[in-house]
Protein backbone atom coordinates (compact mmCIF):
# COMPACT_ATOMS: atom_id res chain seq x y z
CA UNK A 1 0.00 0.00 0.00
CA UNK A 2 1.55 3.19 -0.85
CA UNK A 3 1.20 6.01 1.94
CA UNK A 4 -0.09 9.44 0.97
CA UNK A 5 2.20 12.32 1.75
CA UNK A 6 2.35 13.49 5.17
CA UNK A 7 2.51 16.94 3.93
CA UNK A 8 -0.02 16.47 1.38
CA UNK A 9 -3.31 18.64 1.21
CA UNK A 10 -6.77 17.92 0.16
CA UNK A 11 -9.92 15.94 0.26
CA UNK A 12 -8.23 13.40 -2.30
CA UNK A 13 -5.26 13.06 0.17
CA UNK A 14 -7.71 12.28 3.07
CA UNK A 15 -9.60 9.13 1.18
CA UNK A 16 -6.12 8.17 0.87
CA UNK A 17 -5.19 8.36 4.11
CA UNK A 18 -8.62 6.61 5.23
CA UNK A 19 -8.10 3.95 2.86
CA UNK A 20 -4.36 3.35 4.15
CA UNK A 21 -6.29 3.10 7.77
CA UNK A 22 -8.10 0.66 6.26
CA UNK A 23 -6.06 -1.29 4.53
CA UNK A 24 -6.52 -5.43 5.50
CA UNK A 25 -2.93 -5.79 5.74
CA UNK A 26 -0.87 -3.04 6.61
CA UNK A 27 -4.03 -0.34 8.22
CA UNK A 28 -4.46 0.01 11.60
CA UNK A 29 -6.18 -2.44 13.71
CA UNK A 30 -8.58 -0.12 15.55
CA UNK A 31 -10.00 1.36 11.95
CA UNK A 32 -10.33 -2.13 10.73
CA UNK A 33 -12.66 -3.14 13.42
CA UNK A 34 -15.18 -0.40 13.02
CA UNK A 35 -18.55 -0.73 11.60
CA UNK A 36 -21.36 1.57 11.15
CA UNK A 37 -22.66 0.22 14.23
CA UNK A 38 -19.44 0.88 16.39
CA UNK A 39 -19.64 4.65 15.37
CA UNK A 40 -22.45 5.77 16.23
CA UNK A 41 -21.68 6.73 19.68
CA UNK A 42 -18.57 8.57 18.23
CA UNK A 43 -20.67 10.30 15.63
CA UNK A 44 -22.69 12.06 18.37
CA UNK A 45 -20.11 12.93 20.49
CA UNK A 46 -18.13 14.73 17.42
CA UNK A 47 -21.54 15.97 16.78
CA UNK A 48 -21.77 18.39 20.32
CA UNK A 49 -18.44 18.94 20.43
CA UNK A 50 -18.28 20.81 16.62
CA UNK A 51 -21.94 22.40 18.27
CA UNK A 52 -19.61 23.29 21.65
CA UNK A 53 -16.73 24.91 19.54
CA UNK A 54 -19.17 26.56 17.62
CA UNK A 55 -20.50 28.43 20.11
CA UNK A 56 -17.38 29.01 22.03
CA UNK A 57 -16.25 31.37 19.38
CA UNK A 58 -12.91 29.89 18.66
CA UNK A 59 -12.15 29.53 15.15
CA UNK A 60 -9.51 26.96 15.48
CA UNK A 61 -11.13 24.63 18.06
CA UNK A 62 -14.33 25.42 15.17
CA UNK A 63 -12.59 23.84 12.24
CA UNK A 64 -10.60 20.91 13.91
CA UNK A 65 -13.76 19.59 15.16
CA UNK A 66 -15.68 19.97 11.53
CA UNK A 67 -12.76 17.78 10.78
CA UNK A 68 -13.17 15.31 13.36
CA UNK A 69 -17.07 15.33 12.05
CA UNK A 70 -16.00 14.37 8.74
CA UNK A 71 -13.67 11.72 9.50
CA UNK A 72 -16.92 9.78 10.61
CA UNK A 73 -18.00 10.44 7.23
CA UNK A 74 -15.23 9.55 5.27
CA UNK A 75 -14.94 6.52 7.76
CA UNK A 76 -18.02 5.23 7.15
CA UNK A 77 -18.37 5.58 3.64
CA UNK A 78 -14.71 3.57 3.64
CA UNK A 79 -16.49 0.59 5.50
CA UNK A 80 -19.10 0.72 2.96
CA UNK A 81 -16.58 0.89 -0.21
CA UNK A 82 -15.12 -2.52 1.80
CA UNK A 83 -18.02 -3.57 1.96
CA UNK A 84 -19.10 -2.98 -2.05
CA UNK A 85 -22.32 -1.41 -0.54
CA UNK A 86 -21.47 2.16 -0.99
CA UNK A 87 -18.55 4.71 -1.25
CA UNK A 88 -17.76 8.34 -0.75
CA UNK A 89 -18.41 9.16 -4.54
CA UNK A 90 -22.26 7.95 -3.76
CA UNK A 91 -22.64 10.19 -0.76
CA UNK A 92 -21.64 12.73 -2.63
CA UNK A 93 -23.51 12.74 -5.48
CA UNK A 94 -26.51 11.33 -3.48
CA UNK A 95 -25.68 15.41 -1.44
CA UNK A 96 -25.01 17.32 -4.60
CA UNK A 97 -28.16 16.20 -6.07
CA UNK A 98 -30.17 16.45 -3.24
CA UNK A 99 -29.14 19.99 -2.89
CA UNK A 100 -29.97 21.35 -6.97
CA UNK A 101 -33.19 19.54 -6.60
CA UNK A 102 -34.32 21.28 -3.79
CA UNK A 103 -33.17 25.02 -5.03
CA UNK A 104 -35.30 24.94 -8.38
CA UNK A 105 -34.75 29.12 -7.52
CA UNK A 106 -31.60 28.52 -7.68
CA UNK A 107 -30.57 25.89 -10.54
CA UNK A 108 -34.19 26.75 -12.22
CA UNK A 109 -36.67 29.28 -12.78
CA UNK A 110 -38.55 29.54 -9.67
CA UNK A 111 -38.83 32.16 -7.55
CA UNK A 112 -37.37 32.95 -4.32
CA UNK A 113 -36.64 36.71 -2.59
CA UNK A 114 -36.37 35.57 0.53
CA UNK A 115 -34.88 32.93 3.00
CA UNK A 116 -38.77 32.14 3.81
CA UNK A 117 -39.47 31.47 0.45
CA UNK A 118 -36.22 29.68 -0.02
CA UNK A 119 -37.35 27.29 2.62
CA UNK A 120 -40.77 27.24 1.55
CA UNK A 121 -39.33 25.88 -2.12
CA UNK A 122 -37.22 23.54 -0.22
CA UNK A 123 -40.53 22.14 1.81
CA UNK A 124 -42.49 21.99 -1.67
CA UNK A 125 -39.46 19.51 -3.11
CA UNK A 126 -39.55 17.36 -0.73
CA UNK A 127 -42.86 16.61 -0.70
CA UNK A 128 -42.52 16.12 -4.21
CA UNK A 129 -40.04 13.62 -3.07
CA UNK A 130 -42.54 11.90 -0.66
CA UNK A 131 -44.89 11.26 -3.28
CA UNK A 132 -42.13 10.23 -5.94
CA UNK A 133 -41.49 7.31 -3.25
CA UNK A 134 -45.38 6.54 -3.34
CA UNK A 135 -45.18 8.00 0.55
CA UNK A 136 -47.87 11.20 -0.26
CA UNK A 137 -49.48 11.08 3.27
CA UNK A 138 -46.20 10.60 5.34
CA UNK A 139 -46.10 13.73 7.46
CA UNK A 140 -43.08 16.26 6.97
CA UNK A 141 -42.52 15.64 10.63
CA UNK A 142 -41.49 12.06 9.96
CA UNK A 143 -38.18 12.83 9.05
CA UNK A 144 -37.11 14.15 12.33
CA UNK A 145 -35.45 11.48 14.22
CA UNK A 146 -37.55 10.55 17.35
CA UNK A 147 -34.10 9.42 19.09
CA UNK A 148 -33.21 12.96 19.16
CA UNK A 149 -32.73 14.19 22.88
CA UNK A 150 -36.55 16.01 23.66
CA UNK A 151 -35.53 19.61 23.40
CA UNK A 152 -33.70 19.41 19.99
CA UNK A 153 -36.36 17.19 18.81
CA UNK A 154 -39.26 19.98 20.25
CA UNK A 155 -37.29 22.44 18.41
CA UNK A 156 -37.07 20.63 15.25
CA UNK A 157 -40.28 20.08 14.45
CA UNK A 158 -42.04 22.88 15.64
CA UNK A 159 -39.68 24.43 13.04
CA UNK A 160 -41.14 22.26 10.29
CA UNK A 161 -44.23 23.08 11.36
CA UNK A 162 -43.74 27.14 11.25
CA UNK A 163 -42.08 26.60 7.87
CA UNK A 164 -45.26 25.10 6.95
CA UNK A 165 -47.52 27.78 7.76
CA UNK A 166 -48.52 26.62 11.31
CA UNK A 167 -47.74 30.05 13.21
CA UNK A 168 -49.27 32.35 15.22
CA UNK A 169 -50.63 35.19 13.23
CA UNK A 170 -49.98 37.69 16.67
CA UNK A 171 -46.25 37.06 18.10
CA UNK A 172 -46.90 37.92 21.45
CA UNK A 173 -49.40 35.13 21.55
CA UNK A 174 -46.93 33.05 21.75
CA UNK A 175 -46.03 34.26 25.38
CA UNK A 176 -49.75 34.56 26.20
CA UNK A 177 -49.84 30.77 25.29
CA UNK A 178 -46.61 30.35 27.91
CA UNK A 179 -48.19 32.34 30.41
CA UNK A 180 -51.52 29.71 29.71
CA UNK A 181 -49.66 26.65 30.25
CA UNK A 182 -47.89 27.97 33.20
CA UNK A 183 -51.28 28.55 34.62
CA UNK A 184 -53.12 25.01 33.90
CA UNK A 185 -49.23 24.01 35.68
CA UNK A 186 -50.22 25.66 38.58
CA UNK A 187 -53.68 24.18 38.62
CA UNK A 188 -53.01 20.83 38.09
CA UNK A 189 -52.63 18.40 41.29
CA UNK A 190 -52.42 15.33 39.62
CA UNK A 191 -49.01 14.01 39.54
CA UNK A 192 -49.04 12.44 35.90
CA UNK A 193 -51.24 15.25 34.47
CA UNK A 194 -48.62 17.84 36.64
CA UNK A 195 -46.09 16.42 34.00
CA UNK A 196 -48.33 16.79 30.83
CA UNK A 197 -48.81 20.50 31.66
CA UNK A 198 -45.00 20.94 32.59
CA UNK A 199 -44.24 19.13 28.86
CA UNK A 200 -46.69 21.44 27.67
CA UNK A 201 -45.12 24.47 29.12
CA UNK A 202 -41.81 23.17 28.22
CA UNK A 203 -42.86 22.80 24.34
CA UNK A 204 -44.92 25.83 24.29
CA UNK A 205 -41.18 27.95 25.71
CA UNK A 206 -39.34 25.94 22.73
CA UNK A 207 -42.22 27.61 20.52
CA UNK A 208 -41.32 31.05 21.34
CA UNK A 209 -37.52 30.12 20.53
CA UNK A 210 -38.67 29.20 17.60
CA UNK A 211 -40.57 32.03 16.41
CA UNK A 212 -37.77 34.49 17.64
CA UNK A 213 -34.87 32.82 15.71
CA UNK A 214 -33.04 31.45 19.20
CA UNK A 215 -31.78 28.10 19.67
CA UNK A 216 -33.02 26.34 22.55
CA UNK A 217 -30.01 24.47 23.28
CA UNK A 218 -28.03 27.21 23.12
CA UNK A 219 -29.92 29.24 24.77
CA UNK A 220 -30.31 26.61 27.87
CA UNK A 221 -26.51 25.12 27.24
CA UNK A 222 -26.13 29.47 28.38
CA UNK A 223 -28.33 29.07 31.13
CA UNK A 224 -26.60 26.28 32.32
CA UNK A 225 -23.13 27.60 32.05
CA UNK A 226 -24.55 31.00 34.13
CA UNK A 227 -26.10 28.82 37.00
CA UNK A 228 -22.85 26.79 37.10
CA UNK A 229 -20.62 30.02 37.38
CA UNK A 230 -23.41 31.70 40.18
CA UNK A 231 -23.81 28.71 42.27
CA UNK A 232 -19.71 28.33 42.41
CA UNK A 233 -19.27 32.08 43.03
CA UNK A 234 -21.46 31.48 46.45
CA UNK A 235 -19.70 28.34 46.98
CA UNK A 236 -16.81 30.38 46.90
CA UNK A 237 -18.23 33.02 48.91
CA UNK A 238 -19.52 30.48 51.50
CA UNK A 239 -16.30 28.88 52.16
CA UNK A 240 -14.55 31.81 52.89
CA UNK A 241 -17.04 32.75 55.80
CA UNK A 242 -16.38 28.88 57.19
CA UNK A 243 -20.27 28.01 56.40
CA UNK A 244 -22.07 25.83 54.08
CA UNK A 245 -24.93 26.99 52.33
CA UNK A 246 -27.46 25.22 54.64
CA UNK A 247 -26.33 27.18 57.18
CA UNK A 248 -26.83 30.95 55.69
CA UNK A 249 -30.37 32.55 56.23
CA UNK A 250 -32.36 33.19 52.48
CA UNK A 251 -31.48 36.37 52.99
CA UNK A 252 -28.02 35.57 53.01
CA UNK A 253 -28.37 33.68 49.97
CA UNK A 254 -30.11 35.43 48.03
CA UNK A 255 -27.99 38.05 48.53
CA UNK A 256 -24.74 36.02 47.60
CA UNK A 257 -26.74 35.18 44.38
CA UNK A 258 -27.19 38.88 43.55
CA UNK A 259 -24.12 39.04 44.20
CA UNK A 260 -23.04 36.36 41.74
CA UNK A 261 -25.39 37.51 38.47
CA UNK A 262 -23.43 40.91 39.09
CA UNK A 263 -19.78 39.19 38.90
CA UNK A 264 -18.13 39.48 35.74
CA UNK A 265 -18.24 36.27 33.89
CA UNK A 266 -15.23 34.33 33.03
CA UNK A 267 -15.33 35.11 29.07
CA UNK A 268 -16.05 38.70 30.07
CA UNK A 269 -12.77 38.97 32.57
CA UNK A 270 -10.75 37.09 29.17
CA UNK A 271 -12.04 40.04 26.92
């Protein structure tokens, strides 16, 4: 097997290099073993760490773990070349297809002004698609997968269903329909209906991301990272007095806490 350059450059260079991995004889052991199956807990993981460089900021971190992301692609699509299933050249052009069919404004003469309409022209070809396969009555909300953890899976289809049409005509009903589902919350004694409503409220919050262009995820991955940098602060703060935080009054504490949302955060003291 002849190794590609070290120095070399290039998507070509990089099948190359995974087919080297790969190779029965002289590849390495680890790549041989892997099947589709074996990667899918890898996939994921690549998956929210590209989505936690991302929103880090850092361009570097960004584009090594885009490249991590594709090695599972060009990985798998090397087991299924071994395999004489399928190869990289297929998931390509299986992509690149995709992509003109679905942007007749772009690579034909439709119409589109705006990234609504772009969408809208993207919804329209693939139901066009659906009913190609003989599928007409499968619902555009089938193609989200249900494995999906809850919140990206809320926001995913109540995306679909916006881009569909299914909106509120008022945007501000959208927080009336929060404060509604807060209220049945409250209402509610039952312990299993007590979860419905807190769903509910929980689905009808992912709405109003929805609706004003935020990512939930983000937005609660932000949250988190706050609460985690307050509730250490008054950690901090408690161990200096020689206390623990069952032992301070709730006025105490909620002072601290003040205390905390007014700290500088770490990005901000790195700025």
């Amino acid at each position: 097997m002849t190794m590609p350059e070290k120095d070399s450059a290039g998507f070509g260079a990089l099948l190359a290099t995974m087919r080297a991995l790969r190779d029965p004889i002289s590849g390495c052991p680890w790549d041989l073993v892997q099947t589709h199956e074996t990667m899918r807990g890898a996939l994921l993981e690549e998956t929210y760490e590209a989505l936690e460089a991302l929103a880090s900021g850092d361009v570097a971190a960004l584009v090594e773990e885009l490249g991590d992301l594709l090695l599972q692609v060009v990985l798998s699509a090397q087991i299924g070349a071994d395999a004489g299933t399928f190869n990289i050249g297929d998931v390509v052009d299986s992509l690149n297809r995709k992509l003109v069919r679905r942007h007749p404004h772009v690579f034909d003469d439709a119409q589109a002004e705006t990234a609504a309409e772009g969408i809208g022209q993207w919804e329209r070809m693939k139901a066009v698609e659906r009913e190609d396969k003989g599928q007409p009555d499968k619902s555009m909300l089938d193609g989200v997968p249900k494995s999906m953890p809850a919140l990206a899976y809320g926001n995913a289809v109540l995306g679909r269903a916006r881009r569909a049409g299914f909106d509120w005509e008022n945007p501000d009903e959208i927080f009336d329909k929060i404060g509604e589902e807060l209220r049945e919350l409250a209402a509610e004694e039952s312990q299993a209906r007590r979860e419905e409503e807190f769903g509910d409220v929980l689905l009808a919050a992912v709405g109003a991301a929805v609706r004003m262009g935020i990512d939930p995820e983000q937005a609660l991955s932000g949250a988190n990272a706050r609460f985690y940098g307050r509730f250490t602060f008054v950690e901090r703060a408690v161990r200096v007095r020689g206390k623990t935080i069952a032992e301070l009054s709730a006025g105490e504490k909620l002072g601290l806490w003040d205390a905390a949302k007014n700290a500088p955060s770490k990005r901000e003291l790195e700025m």
